[in-house]
N, C-alpha and C. Protein backbone atom coordinates (compact mmCIF):
# COMPACT_ATOMS: atom_id res chain seq x y z
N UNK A 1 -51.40 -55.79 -14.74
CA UNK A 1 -51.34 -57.07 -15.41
C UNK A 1 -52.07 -56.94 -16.75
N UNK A 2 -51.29 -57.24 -18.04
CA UNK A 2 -51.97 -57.71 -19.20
C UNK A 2 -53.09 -58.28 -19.05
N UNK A 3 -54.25 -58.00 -20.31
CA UNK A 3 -55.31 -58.73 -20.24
C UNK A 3 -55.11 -60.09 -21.20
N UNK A 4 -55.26 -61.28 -20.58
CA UNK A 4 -54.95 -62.45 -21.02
C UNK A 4 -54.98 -63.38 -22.46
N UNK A 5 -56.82 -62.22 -22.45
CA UNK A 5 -57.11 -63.03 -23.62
C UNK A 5 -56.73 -62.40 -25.12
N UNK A 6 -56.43 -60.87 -24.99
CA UNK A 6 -56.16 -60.19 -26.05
C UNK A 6 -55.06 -59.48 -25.77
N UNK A 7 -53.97 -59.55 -25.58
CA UNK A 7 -53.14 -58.53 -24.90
C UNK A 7 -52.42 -57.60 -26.29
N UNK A 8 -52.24 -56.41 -25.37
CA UNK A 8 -51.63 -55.51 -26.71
C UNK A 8 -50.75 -55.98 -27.24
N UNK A 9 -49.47 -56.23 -26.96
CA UNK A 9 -48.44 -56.82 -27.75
C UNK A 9 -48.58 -58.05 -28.07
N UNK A 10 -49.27 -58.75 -28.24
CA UNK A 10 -49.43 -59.97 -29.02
C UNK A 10 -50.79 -60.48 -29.77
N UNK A 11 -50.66 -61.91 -30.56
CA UNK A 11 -51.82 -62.28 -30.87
C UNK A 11 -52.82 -62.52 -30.17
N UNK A 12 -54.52 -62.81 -30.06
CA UNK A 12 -55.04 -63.07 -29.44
C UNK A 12 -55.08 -64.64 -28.80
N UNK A 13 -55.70 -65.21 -27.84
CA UNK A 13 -55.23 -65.98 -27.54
C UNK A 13 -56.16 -66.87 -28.20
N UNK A 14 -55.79 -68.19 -27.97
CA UNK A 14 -56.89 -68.93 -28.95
C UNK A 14 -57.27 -70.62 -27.60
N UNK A 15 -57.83 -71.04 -27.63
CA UNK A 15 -58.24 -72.28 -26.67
C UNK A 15 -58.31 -73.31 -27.73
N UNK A 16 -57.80 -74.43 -27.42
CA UNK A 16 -57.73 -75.53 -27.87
C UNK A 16 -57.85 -76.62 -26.84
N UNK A 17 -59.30 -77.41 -27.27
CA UNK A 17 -59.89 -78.17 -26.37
C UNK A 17 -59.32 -79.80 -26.60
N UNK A 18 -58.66 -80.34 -26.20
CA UNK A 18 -58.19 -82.13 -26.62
C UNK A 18 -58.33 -82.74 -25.56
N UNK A 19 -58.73 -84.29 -26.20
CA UNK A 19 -59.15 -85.30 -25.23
C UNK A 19 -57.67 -85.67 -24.04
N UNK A 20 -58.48 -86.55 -23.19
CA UNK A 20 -56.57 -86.77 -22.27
C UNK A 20 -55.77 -87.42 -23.29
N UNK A 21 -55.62 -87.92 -24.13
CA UNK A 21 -54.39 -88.85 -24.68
C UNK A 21 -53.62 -87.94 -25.55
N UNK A 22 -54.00 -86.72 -25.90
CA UNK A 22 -53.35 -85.66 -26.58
C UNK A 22 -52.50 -84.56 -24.84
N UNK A 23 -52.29 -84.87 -24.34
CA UNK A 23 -51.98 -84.29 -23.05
C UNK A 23 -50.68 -84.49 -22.90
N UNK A 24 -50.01 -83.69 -22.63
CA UNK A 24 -48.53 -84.76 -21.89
C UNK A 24 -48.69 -84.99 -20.37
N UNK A 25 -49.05 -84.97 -20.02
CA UNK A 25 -49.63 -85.44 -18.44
C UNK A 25 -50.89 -85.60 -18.45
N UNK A 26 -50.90 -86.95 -17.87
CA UNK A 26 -52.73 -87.34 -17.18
C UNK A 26 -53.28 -86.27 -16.76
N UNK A 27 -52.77 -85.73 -15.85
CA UNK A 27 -54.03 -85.13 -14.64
C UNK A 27 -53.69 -83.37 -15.13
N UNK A 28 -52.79 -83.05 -16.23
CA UNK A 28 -52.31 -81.73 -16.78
C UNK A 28 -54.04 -80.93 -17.31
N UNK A 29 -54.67 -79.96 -16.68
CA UNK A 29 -55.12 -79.23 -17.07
C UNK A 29 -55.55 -78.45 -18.43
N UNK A 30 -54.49 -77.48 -18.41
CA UNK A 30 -53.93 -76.77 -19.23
C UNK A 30 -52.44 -76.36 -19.70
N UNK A 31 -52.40 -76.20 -21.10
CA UNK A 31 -50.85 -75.84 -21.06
C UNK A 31 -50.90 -74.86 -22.28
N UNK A 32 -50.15 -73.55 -21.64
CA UNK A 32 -50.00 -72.19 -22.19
C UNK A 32 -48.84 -72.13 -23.46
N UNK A 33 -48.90 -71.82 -24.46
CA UNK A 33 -47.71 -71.81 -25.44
C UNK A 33 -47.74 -70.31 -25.40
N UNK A 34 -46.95 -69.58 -24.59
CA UNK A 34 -46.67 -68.13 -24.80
C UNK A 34 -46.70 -67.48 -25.67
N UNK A 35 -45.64 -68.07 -26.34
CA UNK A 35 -45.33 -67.44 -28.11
C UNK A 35 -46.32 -67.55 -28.89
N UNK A 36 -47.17 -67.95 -28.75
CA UNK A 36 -48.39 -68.24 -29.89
C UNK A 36 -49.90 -68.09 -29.30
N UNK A 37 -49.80 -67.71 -27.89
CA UNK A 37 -50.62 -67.10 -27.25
C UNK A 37 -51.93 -68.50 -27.06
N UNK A 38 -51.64 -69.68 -27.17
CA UNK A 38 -52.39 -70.51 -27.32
C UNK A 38 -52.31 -71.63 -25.97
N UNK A 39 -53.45 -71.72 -25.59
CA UNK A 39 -53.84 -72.16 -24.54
C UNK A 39 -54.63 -73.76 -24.90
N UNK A 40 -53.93 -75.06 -24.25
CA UNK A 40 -54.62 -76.37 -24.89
C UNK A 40 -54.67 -76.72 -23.47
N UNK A 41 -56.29 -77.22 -23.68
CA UNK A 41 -57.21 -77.30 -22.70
C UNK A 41 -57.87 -79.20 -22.49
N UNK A 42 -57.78 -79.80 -21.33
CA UNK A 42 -57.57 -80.89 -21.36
C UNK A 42 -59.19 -81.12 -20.90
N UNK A 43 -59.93 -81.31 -21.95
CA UNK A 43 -61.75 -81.05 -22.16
C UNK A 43 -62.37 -81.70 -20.84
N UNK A 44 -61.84 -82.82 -20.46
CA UNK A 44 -62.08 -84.06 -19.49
C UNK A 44 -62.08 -83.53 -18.26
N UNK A 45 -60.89 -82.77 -18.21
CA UNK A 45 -60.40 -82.13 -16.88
C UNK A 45 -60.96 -81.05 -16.24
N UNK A 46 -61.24 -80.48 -17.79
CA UNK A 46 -61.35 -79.12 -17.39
C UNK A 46 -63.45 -78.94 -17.08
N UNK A 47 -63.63 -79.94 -17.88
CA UNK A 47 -65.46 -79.58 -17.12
C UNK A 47 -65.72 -80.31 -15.88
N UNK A 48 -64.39 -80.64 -15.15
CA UNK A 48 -64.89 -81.42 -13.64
C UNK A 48 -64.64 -79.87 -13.17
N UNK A 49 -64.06 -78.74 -13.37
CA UNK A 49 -64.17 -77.99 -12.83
C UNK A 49 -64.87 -76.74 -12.51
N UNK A 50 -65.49 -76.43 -11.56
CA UNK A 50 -65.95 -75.14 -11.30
C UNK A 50 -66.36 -74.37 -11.99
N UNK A 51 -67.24 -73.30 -12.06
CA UNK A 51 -67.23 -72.24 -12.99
C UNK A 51 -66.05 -71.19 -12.83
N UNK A 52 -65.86 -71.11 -11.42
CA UNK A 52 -65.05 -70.31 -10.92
C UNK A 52 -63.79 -70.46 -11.55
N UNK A 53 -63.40 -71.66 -11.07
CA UNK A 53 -62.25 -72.13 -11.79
C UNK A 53 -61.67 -72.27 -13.34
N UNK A 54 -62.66 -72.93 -13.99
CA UNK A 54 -62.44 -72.70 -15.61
C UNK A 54 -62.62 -71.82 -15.70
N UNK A 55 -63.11 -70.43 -15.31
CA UNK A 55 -62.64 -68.73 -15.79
C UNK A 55 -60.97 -68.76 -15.47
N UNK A 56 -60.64 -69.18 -14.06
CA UNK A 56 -59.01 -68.78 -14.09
C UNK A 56 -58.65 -69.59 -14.70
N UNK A 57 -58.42 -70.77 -15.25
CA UNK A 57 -58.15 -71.37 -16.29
C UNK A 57 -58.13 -70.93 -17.96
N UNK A 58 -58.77 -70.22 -18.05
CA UNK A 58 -59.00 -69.60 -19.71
C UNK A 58 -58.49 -68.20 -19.26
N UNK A 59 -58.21 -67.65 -18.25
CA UNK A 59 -57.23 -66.19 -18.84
C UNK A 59 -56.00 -66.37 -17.55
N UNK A 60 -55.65 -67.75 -17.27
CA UNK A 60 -54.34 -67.46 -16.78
C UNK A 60 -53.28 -66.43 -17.10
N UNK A 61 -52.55 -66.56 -16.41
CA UNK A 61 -51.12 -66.05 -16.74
C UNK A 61 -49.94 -66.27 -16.25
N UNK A 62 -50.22 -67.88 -15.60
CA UNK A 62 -49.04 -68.60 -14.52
C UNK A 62 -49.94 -69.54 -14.72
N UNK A 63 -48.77 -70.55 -13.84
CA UNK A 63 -49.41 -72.21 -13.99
C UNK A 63 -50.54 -71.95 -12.42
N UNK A 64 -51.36 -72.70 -13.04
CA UNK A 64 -52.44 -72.94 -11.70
C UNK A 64 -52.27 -74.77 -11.60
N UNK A 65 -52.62 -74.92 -10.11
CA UNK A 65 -52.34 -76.81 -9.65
C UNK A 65 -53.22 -76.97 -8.91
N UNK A 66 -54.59 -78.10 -9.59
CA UNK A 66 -55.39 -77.92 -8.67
C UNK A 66 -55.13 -79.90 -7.94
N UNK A 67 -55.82 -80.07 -7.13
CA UNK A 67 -55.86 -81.67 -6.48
C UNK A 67 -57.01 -81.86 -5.91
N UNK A 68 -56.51 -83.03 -6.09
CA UNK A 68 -57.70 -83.75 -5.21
C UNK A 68 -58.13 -83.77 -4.03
């Protein structure tokens, strides 16, 4: 498996942190733009979670679904 955050064939990846109303889904996490290697990160969401978890969150490489 590619390494997530820098992978050879592409740009590096970049995190982009926005409040929920910039989201297209309420309860949406994260959402990966492949092509541009850019990862937008739903700030609200993402510090209810884990340490554990916001690591797999910042070098995904598939959708992750977490609940309640």
């Amino acid at each position: 498996m590619p390494f997530a955050l820098c992978p050879d064939n592409g740009p590096p990846r970049l995190w982009r942190f926005v409040a929920d109303d910039n989201m297209t889904a309420a309860r949406l996490v994260a959402l990966l733009d492949a092509k541009q290697n850019l990862l937008i990160i739903n700030k609200p969401l993402f510090e209810q979670l884990g340490e554990t978890d916001q690591h797999q969150v910042l070098r995904t490489h598939s959708r992750c679904t977490y609940s309640e």
